[in-house]
N, C-alpha and C. Protein backbone atom coordinates (compact mmCIF):
# COMPACT_ATOMS: atom_id res chain seq x y z
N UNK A 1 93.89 116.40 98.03
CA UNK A 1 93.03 116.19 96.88
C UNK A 1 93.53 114.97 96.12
N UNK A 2 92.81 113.95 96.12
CA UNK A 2 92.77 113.08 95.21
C UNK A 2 93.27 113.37 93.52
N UNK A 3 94.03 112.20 92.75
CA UNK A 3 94.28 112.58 91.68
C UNK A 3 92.79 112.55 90.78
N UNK A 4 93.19 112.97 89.43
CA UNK A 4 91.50 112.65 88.98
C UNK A 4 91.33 111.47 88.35
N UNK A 5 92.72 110.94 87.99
CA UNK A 5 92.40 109.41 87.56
C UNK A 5 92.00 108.57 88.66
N UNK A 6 92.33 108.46 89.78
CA UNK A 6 91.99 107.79 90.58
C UNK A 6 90.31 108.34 91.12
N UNK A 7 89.84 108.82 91.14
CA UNK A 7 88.41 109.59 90.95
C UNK A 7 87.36 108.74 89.83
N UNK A 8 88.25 109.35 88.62
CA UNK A 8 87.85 108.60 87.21
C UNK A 8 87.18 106.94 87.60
N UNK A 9 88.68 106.47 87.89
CA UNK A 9 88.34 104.80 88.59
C UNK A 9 87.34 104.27 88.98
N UNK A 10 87.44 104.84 89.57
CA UNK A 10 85.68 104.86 90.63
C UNK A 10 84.63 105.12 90.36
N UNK A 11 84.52 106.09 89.52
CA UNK A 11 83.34 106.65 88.91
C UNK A 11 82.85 105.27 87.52
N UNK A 12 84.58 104.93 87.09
CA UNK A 12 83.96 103.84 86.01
C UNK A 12 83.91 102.41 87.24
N UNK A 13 84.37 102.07 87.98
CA UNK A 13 83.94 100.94 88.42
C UNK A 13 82.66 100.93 89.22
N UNK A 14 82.21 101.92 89.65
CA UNK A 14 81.08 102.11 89.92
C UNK A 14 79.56 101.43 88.74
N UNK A 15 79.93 102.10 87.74
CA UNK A 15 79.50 101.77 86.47
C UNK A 15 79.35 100.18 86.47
N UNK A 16 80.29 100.06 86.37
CA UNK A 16 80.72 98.41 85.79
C UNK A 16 79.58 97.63 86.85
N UNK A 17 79.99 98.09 88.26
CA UNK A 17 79.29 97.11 88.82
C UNK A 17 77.74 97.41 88.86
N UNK A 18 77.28 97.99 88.69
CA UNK A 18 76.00 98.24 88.54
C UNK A 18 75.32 97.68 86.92
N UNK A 19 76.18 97.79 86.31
CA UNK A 19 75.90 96.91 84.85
C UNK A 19 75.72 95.23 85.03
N UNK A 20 76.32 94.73 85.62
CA UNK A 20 76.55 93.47 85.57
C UNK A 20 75.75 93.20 86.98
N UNK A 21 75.49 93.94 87.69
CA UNK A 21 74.76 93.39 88.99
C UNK A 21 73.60 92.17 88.72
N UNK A 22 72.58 92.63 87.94
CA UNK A 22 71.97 91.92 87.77
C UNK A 22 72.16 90.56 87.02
N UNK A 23 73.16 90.37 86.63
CA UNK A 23 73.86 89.03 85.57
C UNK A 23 74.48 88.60 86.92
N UNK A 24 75.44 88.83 87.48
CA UNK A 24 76.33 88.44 88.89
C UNK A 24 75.15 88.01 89.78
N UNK A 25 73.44 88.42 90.21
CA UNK A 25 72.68 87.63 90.98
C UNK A 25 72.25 86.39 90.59
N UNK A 26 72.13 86.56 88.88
CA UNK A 26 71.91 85.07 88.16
C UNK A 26 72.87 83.65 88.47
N UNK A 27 73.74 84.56 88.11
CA UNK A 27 75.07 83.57 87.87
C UNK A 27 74.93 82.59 89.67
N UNK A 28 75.00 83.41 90.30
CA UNK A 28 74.81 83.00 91.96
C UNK A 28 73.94 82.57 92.19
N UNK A 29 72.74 82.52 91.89
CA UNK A 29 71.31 81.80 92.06
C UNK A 29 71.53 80.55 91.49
N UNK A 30 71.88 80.68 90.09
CA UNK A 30 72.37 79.70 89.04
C UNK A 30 73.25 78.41 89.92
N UNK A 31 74.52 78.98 90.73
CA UNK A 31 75.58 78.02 91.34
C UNK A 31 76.60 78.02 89.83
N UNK A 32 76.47 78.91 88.81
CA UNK A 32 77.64 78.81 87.37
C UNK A 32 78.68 79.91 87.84
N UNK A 33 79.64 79.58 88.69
CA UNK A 33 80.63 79.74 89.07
C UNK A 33 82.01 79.87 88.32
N UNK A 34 81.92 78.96 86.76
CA UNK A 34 82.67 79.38 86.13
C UNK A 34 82.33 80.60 85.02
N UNK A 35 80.98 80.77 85.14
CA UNK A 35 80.28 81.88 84.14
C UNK A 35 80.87 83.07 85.33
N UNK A 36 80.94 82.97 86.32
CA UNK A 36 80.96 83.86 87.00
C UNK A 36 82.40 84.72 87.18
N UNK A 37 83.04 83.91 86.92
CA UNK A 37 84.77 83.75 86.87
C UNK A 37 84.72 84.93 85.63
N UNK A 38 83.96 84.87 84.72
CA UNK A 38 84.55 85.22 83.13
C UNK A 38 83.75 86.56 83.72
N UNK A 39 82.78 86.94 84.12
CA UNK A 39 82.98 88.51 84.07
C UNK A 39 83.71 89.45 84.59
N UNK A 40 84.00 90.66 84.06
CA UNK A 40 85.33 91.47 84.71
C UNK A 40 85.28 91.19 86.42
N UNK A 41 86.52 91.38 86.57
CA UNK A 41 86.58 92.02 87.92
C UNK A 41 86.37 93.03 88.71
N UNK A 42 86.23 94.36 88.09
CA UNK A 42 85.94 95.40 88.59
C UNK A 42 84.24 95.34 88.52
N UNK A 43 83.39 94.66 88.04
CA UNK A 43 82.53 94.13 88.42
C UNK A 43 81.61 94.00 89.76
N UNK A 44 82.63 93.52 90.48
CA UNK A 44 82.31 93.26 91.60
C UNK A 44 82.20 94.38 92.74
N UNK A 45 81.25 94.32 93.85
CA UNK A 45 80.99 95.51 94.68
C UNK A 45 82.04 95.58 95.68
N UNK A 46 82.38 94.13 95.81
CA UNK A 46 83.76 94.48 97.17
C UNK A 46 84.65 95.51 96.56
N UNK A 47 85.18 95.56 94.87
CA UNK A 47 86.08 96.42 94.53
C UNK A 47 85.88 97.77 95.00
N UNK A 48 84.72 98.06 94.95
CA UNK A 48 84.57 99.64 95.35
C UNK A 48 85.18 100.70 96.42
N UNK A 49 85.17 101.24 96.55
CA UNK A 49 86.17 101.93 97.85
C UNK A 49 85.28 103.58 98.17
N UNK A 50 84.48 103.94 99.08
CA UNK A 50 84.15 105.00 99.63
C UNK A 50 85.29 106.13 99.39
N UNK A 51 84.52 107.19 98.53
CA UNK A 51 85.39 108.35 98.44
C UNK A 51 84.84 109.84 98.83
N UNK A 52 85.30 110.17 99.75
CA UNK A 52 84.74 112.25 99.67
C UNK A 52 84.29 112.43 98.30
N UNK A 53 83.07 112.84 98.41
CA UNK A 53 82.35 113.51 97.36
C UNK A 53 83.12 114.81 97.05
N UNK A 54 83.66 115.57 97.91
CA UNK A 54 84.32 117.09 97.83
C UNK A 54 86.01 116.61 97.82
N UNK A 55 86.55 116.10 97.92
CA UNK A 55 88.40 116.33 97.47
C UNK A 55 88.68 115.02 97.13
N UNK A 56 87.75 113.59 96.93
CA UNK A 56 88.24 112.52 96.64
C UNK A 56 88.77 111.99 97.73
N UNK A 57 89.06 112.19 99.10
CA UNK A 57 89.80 111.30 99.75
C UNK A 57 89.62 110.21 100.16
N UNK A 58 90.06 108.63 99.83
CA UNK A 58 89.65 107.72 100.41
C UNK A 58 90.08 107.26 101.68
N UNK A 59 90.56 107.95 103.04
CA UNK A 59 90.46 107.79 104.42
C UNK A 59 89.50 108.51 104.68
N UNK A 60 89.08 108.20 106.00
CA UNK A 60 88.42 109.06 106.93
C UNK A 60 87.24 109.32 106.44
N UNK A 61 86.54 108.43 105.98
CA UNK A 61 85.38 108.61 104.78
C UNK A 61 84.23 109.04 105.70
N UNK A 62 83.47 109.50 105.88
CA UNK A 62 82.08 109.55 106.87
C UNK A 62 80.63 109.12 106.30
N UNK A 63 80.28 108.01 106.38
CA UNK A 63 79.30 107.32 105.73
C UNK A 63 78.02 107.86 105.70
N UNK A 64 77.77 108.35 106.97
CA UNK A 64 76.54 109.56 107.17
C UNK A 64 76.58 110.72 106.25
N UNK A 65 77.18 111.02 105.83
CA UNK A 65 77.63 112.28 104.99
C UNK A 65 78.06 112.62 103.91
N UNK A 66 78.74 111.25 103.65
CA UNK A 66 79.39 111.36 102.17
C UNK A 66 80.77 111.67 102.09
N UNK A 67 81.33 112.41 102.96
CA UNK A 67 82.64 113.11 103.02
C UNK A 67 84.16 112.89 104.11
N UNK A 68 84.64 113.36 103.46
CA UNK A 68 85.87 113.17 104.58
C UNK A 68 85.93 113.60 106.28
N UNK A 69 86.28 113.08 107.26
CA UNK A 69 86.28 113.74 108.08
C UNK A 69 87.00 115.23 108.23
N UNK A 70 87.58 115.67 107.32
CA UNK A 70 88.47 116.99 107.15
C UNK A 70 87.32 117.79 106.83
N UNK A 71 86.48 117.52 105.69
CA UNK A 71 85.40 118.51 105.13
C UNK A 71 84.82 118.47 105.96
N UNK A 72 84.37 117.29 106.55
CA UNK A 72 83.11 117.29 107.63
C UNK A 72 83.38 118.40 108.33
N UNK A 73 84.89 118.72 109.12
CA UNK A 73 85.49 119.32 110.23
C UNK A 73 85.04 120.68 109.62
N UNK A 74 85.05 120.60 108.53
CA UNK A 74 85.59 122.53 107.84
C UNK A 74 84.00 122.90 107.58
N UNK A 75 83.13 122.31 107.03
CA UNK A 75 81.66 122.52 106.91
C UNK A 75 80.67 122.57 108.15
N UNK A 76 81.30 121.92 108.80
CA UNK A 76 80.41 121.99 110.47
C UNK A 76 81.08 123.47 111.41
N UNK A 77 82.00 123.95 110.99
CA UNK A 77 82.49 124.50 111.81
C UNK A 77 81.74 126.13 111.00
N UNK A 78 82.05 125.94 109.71
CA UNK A 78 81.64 127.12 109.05
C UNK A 78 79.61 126.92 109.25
N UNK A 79 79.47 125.63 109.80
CA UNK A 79 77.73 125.89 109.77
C UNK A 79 76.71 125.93 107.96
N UNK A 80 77.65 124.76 107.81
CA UNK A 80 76.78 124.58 106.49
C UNK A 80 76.59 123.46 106.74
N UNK A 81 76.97 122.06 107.54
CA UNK A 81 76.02 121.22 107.80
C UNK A 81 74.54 121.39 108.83
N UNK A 82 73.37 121.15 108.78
CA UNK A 82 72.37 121.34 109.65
C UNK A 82 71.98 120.11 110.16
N UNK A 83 71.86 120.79 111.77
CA UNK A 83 71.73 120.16 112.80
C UNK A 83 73.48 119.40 113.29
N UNK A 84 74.44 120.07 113.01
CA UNK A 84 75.44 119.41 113.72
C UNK A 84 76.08 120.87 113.83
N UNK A 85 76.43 121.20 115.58
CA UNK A 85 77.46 122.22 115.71
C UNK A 85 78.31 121.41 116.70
N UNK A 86 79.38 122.25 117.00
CA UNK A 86 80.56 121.75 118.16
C UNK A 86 80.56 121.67 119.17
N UNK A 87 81.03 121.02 119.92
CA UNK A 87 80.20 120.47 121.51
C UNK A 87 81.46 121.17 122.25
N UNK A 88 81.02 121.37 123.90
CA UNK A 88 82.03 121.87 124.33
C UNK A 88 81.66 121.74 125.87
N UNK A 89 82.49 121.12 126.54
CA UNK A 89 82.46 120.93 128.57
C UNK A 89 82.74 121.22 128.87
């Protein structure tokens, strides 16, 4: 489990960049590169980092899903994801 500040983080840089998105397409259309400089850094979308919706973990993220590959493992197996069960040869 993820700490919750590090959760927190995310949840506010998430924020941030979605505030300024639309000023950050100007600025770039614009070519004002030093206007661009002056807004925060967390700003920006590269900062962001994919996290499990259910324990915070940022490895093993599963983009289809939202979640860690651990939850994925524990929710598919218990049959609360639909349309995915365990394969077997």
């Amino acid at each position: 489990m993820a700490k919750e500040s590090m959760k927190a983080r995310e949840v506010k840089r998430a924020r941030m960049v979605a505030k300024y998105a639309a000023k950050r397409e100007k600025l770039k259309a614009e070519g004002d590169y030093r206007a661009l400089q002056a807004i925060p850094r967390n700003a920006s979308p590269v900062r962001l980092h994919n996290r499990c919706k259910i324990t915070g973990r940022p490895k093993g993220y599963m983009r289809q899903f939202g979640i860690s590959r651990i939850q994925f493992r524990e929710m598919a197996s218990k049959g609360l994801i639909p349309g995915v069960k365990k394969t077997s040869w």
